[in-house]
Structures are given as C-alpha cells and as structure tokens.
C-alpha atoms as a PDB file:
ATOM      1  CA  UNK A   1     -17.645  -3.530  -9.539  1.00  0.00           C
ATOM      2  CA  UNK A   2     -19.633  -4.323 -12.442  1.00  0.00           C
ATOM      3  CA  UNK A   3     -23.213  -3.092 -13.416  1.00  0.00           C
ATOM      4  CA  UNK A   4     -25.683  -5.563 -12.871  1.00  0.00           C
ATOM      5  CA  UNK A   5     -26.948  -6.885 -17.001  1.00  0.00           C
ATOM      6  CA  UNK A   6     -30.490  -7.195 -17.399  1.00  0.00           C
ATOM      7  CA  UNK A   7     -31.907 -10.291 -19.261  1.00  0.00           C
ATOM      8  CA  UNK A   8     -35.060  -8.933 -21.277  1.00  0.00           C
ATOM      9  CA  UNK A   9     -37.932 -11.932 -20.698  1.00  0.00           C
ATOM     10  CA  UNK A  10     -41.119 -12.264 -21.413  1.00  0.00           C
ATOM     11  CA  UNK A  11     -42.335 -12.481 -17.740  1.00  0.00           C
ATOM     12  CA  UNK A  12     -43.394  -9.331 -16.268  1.00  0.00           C
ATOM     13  CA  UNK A  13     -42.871 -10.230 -12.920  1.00  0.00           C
ATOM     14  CA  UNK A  14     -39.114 -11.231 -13.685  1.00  0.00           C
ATOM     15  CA  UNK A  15     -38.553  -7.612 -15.249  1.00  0.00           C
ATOM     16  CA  UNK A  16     -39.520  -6.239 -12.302  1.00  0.00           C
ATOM     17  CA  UNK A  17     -37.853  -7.953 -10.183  1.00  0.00           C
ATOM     18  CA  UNK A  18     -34.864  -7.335 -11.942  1.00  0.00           C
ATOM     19  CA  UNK A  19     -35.485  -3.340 -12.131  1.00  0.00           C
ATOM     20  CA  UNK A  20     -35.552  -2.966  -8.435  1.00  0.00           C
ATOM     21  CA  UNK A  21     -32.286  -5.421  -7.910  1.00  0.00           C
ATOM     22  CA  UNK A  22     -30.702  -2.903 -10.190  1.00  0.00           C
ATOM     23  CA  UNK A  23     -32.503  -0.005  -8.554  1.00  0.00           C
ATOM     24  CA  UNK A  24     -30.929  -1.110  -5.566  1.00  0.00           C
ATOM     25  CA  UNK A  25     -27.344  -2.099  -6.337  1.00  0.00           C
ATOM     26  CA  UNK A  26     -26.584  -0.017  -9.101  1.00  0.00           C
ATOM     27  CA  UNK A  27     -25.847   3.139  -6.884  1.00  0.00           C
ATOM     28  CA  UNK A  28     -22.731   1.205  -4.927  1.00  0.00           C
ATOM     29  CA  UNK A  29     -21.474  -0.366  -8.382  1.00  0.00           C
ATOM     30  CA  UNK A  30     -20.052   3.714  -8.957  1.00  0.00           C
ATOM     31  CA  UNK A  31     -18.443   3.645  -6.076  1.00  0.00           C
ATOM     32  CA  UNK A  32     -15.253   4.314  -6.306  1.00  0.00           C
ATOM     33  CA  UNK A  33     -13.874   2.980  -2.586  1.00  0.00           C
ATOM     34  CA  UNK A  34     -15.373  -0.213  -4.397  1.00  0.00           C
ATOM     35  CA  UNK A  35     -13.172  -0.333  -7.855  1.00  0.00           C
ATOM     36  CA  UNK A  36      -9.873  -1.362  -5.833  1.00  0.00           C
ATOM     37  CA  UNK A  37      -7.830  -3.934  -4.853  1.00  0.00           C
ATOM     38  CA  UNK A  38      -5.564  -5.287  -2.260  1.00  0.00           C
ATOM     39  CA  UNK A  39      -1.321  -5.002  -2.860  1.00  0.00           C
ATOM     40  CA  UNK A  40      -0.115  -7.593  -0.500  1.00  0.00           C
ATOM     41  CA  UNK A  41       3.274  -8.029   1.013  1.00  0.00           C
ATOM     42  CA  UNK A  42       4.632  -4.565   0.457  1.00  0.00           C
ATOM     43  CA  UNK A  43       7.934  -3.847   1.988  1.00  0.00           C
ATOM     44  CA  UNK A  44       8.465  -0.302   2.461  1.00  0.00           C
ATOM     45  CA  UNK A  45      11.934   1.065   4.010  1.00  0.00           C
ATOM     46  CA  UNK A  46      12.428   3.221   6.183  1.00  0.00           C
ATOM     47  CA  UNK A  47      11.717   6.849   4.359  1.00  0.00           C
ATOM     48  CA  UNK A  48      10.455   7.041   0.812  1.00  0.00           C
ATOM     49  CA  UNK A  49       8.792   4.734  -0.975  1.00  0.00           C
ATOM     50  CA  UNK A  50       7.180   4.335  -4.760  1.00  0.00           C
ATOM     51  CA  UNK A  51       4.560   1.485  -5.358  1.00  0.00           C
ATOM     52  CA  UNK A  52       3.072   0.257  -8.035  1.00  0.00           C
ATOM     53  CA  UNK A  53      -0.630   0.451  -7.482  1.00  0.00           C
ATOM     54  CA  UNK A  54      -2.017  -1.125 -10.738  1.00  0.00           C
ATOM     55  CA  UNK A  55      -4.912   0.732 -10.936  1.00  0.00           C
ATOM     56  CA  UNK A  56      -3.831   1.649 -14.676  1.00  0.00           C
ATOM     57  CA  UNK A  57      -5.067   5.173 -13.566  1.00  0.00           C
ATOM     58  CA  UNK A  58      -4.967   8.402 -10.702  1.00  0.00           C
ATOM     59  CA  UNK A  59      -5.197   7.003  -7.435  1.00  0.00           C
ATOM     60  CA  UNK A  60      -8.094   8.411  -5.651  1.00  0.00           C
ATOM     61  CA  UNK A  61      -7.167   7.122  -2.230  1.00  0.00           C
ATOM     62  CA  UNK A  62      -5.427   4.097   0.306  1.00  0.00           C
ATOM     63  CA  UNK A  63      -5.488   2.558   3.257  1.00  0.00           C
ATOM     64  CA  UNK A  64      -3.554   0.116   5.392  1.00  0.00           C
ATOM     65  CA  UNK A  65      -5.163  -3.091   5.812  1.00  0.00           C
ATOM     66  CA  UNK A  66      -2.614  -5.083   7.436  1.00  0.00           C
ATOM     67  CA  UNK A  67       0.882  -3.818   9.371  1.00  0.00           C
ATOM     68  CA  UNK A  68       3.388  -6.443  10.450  1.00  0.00           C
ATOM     69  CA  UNK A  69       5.681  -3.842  12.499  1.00  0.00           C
ATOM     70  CA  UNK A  70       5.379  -0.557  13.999  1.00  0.00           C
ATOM     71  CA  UNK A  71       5.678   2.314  11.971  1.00  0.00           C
ATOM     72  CA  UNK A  72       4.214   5.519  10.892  1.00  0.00           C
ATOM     73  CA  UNK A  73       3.014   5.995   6.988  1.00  0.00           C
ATOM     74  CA  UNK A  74       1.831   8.790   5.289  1.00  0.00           C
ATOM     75  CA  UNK A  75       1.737   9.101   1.433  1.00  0.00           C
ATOM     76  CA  UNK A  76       3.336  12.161  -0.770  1.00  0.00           C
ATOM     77  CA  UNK A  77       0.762  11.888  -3.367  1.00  0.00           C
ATOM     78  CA  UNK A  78       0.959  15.905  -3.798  1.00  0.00           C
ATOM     79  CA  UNK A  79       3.977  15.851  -5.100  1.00  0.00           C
ATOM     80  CA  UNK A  80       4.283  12.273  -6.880  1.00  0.00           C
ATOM     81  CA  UNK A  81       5.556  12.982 -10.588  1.00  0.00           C
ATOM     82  CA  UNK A  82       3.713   9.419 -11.665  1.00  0.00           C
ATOM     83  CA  UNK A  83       0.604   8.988  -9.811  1.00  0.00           C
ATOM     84  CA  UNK A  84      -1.003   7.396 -12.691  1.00  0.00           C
ATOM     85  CA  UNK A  85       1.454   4.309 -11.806  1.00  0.00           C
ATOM     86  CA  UNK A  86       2.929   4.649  -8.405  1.00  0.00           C
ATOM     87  CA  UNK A  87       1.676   5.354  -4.667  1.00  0.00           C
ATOM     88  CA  UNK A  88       4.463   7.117  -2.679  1.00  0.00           C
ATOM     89  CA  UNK A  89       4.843   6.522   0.742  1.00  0.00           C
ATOM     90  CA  UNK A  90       6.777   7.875   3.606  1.00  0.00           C
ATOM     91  CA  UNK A  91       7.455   5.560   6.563  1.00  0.00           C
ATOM     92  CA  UNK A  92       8.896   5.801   9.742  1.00  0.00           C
ATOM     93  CA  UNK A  93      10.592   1.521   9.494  1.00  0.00           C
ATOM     94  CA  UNK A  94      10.820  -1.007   7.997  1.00  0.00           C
ATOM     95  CA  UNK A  95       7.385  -2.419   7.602  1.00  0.00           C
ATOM     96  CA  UNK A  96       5.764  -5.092   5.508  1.00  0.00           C
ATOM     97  CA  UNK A  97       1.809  -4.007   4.543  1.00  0.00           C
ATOM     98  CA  UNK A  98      -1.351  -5.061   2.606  1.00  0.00           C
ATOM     99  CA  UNK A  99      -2.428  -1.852   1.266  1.00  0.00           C
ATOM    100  CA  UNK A 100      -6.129  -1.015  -0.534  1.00  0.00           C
ATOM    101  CA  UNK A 101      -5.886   1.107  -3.236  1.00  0.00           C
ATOM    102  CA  UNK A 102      -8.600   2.715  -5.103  1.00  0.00           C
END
C-alpha cells in the first residue's frame, strides 16, 4: 500500500488537513497483511505442492480465500529451499484455490 504524498500549499488549513489524513492512514500503509495479493485458480494435487507467490521476496504468511473441493492444506514453509519464489503446500486432494499471499 502506498504512503499517502503530501502536496505542500500555501493554505494552512489544507496542510493540516493533510497531516492528520496521513496521521491517520500512514500506520496501516506498513502493514504487511496489506502488501499482498490474490493467486487465483491454483490447482494443487493431492500431496506436495510449489507455487509461485510473486511477491519477489520471503513470504511472511497465506491464507485460503476461496476452496472449490474438500481438502486439507497446510504449507511446508520450514523447510522450503526457495521461499523467496515459491509457497509449498501440502494437501489432502485435488483442490482448486484463491490464495492471499503476503
């Protein structure tokens, strides 16, 4: 998420305003939940699984946000050899998912 710029005026009242819009927002711009995105349509086999996140750095964390089957994932992050480029997962089927990673 970016930082909110700040447009130097003349008008006091503007500045202001724009100091406590910053003041406010800037906090959840660091974020990091917030500096993610959405991989959609991932198939993942049964057993393990290496996905490209895209972050184009360490995965800090993931989450499911839509499962067209039943199964059971888990990730092996611990023990991933890339984790710079890849998300490994462990499921129990064949599922498709929308994963966020971040």
């Amino acid at each position: 998420m970016p930082k909110l710029q700040r447009i130097q005026t003349g008008d006091r009242v503007l500045n202001m305003i724009q100091d406590n819009v910053s003041n406010i927002l800037d906090p959840y711009s660091s974020k990091e939940i917030l500096q993610g995105q959405i991989l959609t349509n991932i198939v993942l086999v049964s057993g393990s699984n290496r996905v490209a996140h895209k972050l184009g750095r360490k995965l800090l964390g993931w989450f499911i946000v839509r499962q067209r089957a039943s199964a059971s994932i888990y990730d092996t992050q611990d023990s991933n050899p890339d984790p710079i480029l890849f998300l490994t997962l462990t499921s129990s089927a064949n599922v498709t998912v929308d994963i966020y990673v971040f």
